[in-house]
Protein backbone atom coordinates (compact mmCIF):
# COMPACT_ATOMS: atom_id res chain seq x y z
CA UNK A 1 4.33 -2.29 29.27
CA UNK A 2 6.21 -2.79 25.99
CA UNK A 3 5.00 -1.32 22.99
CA UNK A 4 4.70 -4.11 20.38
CA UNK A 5 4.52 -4.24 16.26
CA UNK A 6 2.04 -6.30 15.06
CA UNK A 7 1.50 -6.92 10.77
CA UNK A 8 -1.08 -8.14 8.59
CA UNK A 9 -0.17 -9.46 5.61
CA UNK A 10 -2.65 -9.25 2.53
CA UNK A 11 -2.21 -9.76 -1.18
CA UNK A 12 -3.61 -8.50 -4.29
CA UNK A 13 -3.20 -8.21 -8.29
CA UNK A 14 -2.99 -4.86 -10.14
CA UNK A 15 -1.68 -3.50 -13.83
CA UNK A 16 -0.49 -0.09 -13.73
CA UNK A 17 2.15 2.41 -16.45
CA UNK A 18 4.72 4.56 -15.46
CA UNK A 19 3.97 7.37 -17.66
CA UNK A 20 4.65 10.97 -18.10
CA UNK A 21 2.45 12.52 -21.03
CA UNK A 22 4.55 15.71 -21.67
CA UNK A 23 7.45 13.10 -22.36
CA UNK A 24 8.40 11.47 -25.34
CA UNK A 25 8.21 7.84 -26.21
CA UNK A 26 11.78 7.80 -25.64
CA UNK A 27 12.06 9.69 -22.72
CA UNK A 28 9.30 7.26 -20.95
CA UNK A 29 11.69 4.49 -22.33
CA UNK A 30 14.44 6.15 -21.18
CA UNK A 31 13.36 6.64 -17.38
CA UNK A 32 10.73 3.62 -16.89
CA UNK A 33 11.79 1.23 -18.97
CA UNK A 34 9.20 -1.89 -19.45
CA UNK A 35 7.45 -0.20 -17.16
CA UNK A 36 6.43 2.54 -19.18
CA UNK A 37 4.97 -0.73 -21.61
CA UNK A 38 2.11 0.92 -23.62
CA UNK A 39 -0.32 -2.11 -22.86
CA UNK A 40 0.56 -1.83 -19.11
CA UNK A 41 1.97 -4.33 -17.02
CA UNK A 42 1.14 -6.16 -13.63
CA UNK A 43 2.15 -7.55 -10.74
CA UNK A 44 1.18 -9.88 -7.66
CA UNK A 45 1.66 -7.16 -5.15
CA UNK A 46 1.82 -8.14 -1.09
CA UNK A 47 0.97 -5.72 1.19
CA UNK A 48 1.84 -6.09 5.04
CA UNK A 49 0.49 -3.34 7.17
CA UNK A 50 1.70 -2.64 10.53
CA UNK A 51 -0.08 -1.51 13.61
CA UNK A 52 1.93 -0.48 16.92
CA UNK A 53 0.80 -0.14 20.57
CA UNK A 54 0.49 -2.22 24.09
CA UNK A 55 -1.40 -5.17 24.18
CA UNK A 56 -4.31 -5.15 25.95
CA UNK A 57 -4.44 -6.59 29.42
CA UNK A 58 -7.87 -8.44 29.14
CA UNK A 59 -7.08 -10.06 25.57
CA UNK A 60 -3.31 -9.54 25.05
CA UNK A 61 -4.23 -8.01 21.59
CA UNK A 62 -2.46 -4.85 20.32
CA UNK A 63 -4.86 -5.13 17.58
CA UNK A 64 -7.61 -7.38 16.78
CA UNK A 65 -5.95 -9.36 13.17
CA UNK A 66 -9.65 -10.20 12.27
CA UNK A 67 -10.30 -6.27 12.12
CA UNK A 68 -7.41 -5.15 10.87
CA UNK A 69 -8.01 -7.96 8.00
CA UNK A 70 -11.06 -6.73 7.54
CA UNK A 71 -10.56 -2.77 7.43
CA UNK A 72 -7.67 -3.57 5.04
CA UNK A 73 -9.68 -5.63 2.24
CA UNK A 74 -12.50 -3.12 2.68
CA UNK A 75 -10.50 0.15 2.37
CA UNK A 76 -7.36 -1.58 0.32
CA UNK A 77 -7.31 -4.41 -1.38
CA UNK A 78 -11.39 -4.06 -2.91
CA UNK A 79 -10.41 -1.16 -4.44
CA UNK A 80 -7.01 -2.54 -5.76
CA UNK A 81 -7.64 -5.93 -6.79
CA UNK A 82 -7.65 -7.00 -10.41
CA UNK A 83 -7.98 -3.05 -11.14
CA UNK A 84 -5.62 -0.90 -13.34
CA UNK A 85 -3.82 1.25 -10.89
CA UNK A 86 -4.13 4.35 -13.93
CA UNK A 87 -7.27 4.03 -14.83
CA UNK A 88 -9.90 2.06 -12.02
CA UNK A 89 -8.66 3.23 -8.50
CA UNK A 90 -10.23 6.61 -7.55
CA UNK A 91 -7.94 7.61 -4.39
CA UNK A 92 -5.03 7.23 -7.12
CA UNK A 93 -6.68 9.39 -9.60
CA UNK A 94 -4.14 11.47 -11.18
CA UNK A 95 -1.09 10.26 -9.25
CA UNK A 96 1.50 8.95 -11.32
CA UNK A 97 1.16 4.67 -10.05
CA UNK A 98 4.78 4.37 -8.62
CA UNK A 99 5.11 1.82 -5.76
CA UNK A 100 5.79 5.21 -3.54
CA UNK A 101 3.10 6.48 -4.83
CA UNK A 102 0.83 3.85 -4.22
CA UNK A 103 2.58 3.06 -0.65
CA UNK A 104 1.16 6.48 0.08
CA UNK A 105 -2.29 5.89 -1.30
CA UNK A 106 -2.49 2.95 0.95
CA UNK A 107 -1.52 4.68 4.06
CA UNK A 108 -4.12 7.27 3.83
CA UNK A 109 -6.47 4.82 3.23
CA UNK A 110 -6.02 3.02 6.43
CA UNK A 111 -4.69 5.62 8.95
CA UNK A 112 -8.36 6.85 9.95
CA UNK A 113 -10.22 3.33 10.07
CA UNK A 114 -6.99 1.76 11.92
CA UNK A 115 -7.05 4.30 14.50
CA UNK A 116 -11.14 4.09 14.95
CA UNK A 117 -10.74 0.78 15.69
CA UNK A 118 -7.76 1.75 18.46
CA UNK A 119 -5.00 0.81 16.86
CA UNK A 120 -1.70 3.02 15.73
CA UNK A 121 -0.80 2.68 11.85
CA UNK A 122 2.63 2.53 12.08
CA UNK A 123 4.02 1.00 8.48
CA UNK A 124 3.15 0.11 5.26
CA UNK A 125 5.21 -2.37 3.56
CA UNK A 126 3.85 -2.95 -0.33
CA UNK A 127 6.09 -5.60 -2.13
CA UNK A 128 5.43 -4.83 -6.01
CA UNK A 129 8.24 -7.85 -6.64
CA UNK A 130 10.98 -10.48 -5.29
CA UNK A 131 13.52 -7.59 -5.63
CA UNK A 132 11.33 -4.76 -4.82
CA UNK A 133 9.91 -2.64 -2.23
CA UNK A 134 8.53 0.29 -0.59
CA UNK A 135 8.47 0.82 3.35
CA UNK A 136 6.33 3.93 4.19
CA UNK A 137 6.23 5.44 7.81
CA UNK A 138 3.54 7.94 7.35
CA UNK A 139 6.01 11.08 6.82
CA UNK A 140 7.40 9.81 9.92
CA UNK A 141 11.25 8.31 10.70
CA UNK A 142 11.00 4.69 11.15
CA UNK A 143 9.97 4.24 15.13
């Protein structure tokens, strides 16, 4: 049997800074740009998460979407939602709030509950905007 990718998509708002303290003013400037804004800045992040793996004979499901939904909003997006990214998000404390960064977060987040409930993480795709994204394998090359 075929080993299929199946993805959840989920959504949430956040505020974060790219900072570096032992920098300058300028020098954040310099290398974040806006981003480095003193009063923060947000965006409508989407996250899709991917799972991996042969669907089930009996149900045809690689992965069931309602659990996956719900492992993702209870180890993910409660923790992320209308939170600053710097400042309200223990499993980023003292991580510098990057999209990579936060890509990483995620995956760590999921990995263990994913795989409890039989399923494979097998990518982490977080959309920060229209223009931008991270894809995140778990250290891994892409399949």
């Amino acid at each position: 049997m075929e080993t299929i990718y199946i993805t959840r998509r989920e959504t949430f708002n956040a505020a974060h800074k790219l900072w570096q303290a032992n920098w300058s003013e300028e020098k954040n400037q310099e290398v974040f740009g806006k981003c480095s804004n003193k009063n923060w800045h947000g965006h409508n992040f989407v996250l899709l998460v991917t799972v991996k793996g042969k669907p089930d004979p009996l149900t045809g499901f690689v992965m069931n979407l309602k659990n996956l939904s719900a492992i993702i909003k209870v180890h993910v997006i409660e923790a992320l939602d209308h939170k600053n990214l710097n400042l309200d998000v223990p499993f980023l404390s003292g991580i510098m709030a990057s999209t990579e960064n936060l890509s990483i977060a995620i995956w760590n987040q999921l990995e263990k509950p994913i795989a409890e409930d039989g399923g494979v993480l097998a990518k982490i795709k977080l959309i920060e905007t229209e223009n931008n994204f991270v894809e995140y394998y778990g250290g891994k090359e892409p399949f």
